[in-house]
C-alpha atoms as a PDB file:
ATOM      1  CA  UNK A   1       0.000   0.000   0.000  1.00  0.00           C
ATOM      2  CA  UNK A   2       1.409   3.485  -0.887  1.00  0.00           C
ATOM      3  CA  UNK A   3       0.609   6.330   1.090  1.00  0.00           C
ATOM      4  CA  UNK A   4      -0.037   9.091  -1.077  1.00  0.00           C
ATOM      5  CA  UNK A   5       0.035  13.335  -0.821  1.00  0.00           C
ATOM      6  CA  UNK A   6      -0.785  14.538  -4.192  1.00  0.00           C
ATOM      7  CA  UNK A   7      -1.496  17.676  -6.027  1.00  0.00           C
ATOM      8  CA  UNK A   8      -4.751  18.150  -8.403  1.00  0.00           C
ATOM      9  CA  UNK A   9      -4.832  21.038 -10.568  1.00  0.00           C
ATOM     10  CA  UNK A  10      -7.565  22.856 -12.321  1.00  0.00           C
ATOM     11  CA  UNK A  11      -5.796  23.692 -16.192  1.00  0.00           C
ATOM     12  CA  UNK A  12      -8.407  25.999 -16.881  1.00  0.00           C
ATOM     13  CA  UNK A  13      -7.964  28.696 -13.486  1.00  0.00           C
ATOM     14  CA  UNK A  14      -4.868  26.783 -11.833  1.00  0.00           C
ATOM     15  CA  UNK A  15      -6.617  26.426  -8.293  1.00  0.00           C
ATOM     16  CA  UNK A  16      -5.310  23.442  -6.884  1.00  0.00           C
ATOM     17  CA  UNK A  17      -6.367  20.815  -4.029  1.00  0.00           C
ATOM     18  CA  UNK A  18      -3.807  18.617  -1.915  1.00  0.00           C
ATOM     19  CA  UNK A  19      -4.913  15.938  -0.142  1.00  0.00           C
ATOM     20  CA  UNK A  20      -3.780  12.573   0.643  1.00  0.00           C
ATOM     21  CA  UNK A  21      -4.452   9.212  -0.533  1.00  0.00           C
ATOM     22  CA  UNK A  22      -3.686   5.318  -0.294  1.00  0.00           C
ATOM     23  CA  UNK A  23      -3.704   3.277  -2.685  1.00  0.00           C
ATOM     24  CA  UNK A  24      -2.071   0.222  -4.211  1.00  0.00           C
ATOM     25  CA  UNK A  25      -1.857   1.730  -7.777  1.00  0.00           C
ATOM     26  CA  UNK A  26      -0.131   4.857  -7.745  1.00  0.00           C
ATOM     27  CA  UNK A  27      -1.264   5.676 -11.402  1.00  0.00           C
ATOM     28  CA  UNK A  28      -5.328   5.505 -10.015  1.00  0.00           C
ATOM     29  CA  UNK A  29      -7.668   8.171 -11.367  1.00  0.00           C
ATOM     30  CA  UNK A  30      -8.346   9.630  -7.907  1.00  0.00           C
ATOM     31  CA  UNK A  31      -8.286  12.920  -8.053  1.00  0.00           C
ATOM     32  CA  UNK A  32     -10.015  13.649  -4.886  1.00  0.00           C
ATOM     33  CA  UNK A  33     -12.942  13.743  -2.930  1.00  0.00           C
ATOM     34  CA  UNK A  34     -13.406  17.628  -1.866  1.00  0.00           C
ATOM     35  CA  UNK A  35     -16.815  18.987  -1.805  1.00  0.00           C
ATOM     36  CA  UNK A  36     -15.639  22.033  -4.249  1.00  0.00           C
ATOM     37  CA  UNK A  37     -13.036  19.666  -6.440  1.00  0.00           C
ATOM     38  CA  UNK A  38     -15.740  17.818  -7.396  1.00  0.00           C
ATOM     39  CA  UNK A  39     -18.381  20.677  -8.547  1.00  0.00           C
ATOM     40  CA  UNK A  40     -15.108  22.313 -10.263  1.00  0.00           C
ATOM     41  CA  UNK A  41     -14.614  18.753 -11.974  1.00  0.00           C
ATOM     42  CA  UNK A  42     -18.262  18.509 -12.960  1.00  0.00           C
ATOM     43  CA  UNK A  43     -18.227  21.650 -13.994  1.00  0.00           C
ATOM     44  CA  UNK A  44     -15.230  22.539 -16.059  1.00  0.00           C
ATOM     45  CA  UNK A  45     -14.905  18.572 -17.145  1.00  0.00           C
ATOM     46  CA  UNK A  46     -12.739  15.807 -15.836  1.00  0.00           C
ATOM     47  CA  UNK A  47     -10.143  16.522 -18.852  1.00  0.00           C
ATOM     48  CA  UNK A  48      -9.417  19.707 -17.530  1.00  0.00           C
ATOM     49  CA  UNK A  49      -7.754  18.289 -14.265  1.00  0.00           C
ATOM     50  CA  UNK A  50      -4.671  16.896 -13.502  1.00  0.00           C
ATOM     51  CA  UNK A  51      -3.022  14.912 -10.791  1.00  0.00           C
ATOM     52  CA  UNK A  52       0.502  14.872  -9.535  1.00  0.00           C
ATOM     53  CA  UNK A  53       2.081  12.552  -6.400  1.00  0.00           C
ATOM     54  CA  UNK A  54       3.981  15.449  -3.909  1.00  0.00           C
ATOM     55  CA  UNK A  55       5.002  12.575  -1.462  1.00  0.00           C
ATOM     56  CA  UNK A  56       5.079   9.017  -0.926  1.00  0.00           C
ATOM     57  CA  UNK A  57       5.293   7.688   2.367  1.00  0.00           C
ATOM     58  CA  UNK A  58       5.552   3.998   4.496  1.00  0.00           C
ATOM     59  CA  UNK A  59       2.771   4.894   6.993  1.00  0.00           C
ATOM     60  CA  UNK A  60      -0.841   6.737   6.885  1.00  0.00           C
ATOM     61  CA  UNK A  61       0.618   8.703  10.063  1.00  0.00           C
ATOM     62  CA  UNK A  62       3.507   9.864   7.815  1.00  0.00           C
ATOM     63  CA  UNK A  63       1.374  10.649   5.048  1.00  0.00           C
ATOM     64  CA  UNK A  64      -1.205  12.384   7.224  1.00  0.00           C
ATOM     65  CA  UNK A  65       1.374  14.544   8.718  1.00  0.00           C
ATOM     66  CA  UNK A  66       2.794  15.980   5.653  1.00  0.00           C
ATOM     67  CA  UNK A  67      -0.967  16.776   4.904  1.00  0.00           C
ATOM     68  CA  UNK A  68      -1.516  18.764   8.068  1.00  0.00           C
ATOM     69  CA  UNK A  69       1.791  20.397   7.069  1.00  0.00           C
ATOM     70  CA  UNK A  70       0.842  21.455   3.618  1.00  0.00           C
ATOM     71  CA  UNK A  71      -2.939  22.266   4.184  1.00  0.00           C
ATOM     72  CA  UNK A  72      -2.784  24.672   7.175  1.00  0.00           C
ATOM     73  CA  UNK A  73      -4.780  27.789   7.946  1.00  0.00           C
ATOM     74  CA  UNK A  74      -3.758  29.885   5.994  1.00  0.00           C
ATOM     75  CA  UNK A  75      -3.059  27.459   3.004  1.00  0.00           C
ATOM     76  CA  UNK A  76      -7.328  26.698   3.504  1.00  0.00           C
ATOM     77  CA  UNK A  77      -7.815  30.358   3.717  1.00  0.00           C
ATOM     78  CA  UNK A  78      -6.584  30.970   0.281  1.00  0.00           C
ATOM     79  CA  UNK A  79      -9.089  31.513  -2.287  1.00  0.00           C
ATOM     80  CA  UNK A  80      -5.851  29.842  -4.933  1.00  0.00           C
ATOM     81  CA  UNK A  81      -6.934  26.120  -3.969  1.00  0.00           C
ATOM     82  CA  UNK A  82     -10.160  24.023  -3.387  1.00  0.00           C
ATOM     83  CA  UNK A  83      -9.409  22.930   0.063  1.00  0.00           C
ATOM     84  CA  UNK A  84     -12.117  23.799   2.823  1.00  0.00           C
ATOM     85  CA  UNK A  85     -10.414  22.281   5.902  1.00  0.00           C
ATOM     86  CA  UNK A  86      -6.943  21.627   7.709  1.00  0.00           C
ATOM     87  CA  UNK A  87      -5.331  18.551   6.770  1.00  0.00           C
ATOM     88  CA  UNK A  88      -4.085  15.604   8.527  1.00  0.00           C
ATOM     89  CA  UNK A  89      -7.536  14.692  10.052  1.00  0.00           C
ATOM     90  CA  UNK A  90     -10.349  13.724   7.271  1.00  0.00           C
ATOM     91  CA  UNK A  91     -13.796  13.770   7.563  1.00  0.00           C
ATOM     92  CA  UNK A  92     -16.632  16.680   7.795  1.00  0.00           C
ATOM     93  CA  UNK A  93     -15.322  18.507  10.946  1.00  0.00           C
ATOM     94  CA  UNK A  94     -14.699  21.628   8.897  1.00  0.00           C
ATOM     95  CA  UNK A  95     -18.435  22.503   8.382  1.00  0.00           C
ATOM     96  CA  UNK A  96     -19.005  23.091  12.612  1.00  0.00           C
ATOM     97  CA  UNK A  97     -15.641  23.571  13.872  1.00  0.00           C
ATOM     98  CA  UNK A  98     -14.089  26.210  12.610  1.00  0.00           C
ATOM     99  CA  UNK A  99     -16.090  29.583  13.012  1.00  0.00           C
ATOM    100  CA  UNK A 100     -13.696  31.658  10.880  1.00  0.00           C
ATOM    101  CA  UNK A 101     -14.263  29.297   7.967  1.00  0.00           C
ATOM    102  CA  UNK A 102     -17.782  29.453   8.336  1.00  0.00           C
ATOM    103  CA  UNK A 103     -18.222  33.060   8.437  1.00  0.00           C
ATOM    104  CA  UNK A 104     -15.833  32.999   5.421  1.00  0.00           C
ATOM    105  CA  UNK A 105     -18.036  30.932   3.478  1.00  0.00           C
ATOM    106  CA  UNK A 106     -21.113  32.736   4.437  1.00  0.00           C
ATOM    107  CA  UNK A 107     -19.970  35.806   3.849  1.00  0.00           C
ATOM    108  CA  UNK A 108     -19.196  34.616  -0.140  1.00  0.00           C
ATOM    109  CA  UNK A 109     -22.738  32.842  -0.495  1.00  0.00           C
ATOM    110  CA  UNK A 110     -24.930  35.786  -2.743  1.00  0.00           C
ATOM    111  CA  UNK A 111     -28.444  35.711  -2.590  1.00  0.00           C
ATOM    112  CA  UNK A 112     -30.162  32.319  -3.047  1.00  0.00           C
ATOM    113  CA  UNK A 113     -30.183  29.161  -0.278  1.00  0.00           C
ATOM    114  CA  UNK A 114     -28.075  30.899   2.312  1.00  0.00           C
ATOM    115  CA  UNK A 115     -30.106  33.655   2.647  1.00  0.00           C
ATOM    116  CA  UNK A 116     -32.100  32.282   5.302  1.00  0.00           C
ATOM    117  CA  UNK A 117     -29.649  31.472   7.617  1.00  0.00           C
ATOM    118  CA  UNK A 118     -29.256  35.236   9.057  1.00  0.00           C
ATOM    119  CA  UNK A 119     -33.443  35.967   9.075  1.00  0.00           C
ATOM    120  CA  UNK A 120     -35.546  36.369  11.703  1.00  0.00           C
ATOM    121  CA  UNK A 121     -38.924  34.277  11.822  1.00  0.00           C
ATOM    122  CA  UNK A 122     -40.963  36.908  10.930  1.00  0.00           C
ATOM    123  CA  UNK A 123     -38.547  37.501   8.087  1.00  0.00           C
ATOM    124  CA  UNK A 124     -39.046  34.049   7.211  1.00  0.00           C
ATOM    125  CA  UNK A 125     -42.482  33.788   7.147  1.00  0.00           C
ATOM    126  CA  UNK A 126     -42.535  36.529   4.680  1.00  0.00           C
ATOM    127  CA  UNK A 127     -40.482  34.953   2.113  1.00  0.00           C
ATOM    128  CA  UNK A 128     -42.491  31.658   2.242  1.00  0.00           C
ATOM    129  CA  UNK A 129     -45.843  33.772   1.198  1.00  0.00           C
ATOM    130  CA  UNK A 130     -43.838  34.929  -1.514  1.00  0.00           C
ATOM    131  CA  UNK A 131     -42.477  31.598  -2.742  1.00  0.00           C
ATOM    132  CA  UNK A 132     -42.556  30.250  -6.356  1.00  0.00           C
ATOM    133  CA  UNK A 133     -44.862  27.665  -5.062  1.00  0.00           C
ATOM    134  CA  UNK A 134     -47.839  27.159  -7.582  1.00  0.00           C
ATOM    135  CA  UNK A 135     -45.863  29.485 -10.247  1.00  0.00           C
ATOM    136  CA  UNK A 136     -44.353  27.461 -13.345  1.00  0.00           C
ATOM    137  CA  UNK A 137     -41.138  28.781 -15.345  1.00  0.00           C
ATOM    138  CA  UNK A 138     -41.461  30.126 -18.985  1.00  0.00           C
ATOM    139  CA  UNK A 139     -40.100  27.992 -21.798  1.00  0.00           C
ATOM    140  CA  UNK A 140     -37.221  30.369 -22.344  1.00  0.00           C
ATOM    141  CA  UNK A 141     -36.460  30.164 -18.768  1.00  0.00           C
ATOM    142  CA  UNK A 142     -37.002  25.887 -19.102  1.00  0.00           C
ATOM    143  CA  UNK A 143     -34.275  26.110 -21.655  1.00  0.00           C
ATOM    144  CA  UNK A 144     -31.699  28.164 -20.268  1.00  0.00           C
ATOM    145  CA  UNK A 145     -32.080  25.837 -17.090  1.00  0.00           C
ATOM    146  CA  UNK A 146     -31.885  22.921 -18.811  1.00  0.00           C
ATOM    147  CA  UNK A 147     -28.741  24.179 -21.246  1.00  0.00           C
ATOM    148  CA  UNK A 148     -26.957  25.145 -17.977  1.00  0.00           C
ATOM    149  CA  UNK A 149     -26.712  21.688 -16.685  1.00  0.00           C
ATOM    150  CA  UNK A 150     -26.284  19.897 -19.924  1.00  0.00           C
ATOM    151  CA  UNK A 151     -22.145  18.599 -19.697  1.00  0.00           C
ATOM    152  CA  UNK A 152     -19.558  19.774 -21.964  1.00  0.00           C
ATOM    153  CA  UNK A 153     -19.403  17.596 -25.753  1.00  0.00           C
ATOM    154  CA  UNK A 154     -16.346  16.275 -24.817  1.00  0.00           C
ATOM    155  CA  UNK A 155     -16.866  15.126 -21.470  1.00  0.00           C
ATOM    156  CA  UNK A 156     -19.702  13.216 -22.630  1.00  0.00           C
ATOM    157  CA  UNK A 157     -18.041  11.501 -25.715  1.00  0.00           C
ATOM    158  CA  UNK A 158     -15.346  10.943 -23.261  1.00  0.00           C
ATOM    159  CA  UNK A 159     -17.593   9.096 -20.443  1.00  0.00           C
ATOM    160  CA  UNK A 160     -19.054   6.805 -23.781  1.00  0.00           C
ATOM    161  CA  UNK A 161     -15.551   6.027 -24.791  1.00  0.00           C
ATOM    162  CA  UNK A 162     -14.598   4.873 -21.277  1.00  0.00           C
ATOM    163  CA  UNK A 163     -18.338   3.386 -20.757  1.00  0.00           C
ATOM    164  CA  UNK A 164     -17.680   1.087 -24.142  1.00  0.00           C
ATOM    165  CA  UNK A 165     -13.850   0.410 -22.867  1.00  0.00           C
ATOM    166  CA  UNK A 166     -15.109  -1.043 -19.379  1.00  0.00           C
ATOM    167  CA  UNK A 167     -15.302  -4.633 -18.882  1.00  0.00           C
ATOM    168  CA  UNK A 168     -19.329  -5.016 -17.716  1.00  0.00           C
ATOM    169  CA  UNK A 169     -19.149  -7.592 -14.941  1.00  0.00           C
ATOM    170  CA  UNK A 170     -20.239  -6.822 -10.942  1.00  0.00           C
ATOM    171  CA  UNK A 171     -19.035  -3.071  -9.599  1.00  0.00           C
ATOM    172  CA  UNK A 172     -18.142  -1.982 -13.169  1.00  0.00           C
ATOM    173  CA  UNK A 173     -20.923   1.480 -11.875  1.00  0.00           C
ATOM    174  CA  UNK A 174     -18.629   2.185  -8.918  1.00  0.00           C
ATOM    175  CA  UNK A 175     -15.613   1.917 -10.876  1.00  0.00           C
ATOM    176  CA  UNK A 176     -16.857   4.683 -13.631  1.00  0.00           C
ATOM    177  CA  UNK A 177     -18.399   6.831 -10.730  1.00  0.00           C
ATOM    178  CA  UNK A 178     -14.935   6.697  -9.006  1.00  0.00           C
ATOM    179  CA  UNK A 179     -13.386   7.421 -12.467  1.00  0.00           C
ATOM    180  CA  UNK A 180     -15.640  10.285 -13.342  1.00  0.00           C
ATOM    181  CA  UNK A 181     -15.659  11.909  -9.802  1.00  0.00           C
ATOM    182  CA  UNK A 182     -19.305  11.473  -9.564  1.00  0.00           C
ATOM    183  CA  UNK A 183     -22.367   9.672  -7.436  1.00  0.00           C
ATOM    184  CA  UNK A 184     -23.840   5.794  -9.141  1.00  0.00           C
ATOM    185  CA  UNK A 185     -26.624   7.362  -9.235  1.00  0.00           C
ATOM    186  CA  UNK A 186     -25.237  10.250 -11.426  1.00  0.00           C
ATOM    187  CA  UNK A 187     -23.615   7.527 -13.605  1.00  0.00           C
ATOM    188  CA  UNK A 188     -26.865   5.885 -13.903  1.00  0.00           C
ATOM    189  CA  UNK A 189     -28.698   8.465 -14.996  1.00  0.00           C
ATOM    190  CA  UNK A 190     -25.841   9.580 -17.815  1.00  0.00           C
ATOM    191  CA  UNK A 191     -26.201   5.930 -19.028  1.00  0.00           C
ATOM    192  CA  UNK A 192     -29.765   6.310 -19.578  1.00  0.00           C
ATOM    193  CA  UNK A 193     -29.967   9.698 -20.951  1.00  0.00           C
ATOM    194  CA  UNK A 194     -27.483   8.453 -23.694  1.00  0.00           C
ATOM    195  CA  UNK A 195     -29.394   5.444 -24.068  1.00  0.00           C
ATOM    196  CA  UNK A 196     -26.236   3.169 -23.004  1.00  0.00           C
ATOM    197  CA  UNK A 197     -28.450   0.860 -20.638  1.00  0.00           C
END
């Protein structure tokens, strides 16, 4: 088992996420598993990301070390990479934990979901009378919706090439949701909107 730190670059802005990883095949498509990688990879397209090894070490401690080293404060402060916590720990800690963060994230949320999270109840019960409850978007509104989410040409002749490569025996879904960066259920539902399945 290798005992990765690597290095995963956007091409398109050059923000970059470091994180680590074990694995047994150091040449794995892993890129990483960050919260605001992966909407960058889904939205600027797999092909558009690279991956490079910064460290190879014996032990996860080692390896988890060199993390904490690299991804500090004010590395996660930084609006130059995708990381949203500290390193050397894992998990979802960084969401409660770390107030500064937080407010930091707030702060850059516009309008939209996060608006509530400041409001009063009063406030609140406002906007729900004025929801878009019972209303129903225009066509031309339907379409740019729907052409916002479609995926870049490429990226989806790219997911059929690698969809007729793959050998289709038991797991063959997780493996193209771990290549792709993306939920089985996402992969499920590309397969069926190109009519693969």
């Amino acid at each position: 088992m290798y005992y990765t730190i690597y290095k995963t670059t956007n091409l398109t802005n050059d923000k970059i996420y470091i994180g680590y990883h074990s694995t047994e095949d150091l040449n794995d498509t892993y890129l990483g598993s960050g919260k605001a990688l992966n909407q960058a990879i889904k939205r600027d397209g797999l092909e558009n990301f690279t991956k490079e090894i910064l460290y190879i070490f014996p032990t996860k401690e080692e390896a988890l070390d060199k993390e904490a080293e690299l991804v500090n404060e004010s590395f996660v402060a930084s609006r130059a990479n995708y990381n949203l916590k500290i390193g050397g720990e894992g998990g979802w800690d960084h969401t409660w934990n770390s107030e500064k963060r937080f407010e930091a994230i707030r702060k850059s949320f516009k309008e939209g979901r996060s608006i509530g999270w400041n409001l009063t109840d009063e406030q609140r019960s406002k906007i729900g009378k004025s929801s878009f409850k019972g209303k129903k978007h225009s066509i031309e509104s339907r379409k740019k919706i729907g052409d916002s989410q479609r995926l870049n040409p490429e990226l989806v002749e790219q997911r059929i090439e690698d969809f007729n490569n793959i050998e289709k025996k038991y797991g063959y879904i997780s493996r193209l949701a771990k290549q792709w960066q993306i939920s089985h259920t996402s992969v499920r539902r590309f397969l069926k909107q190109n009519q693969l399945v």
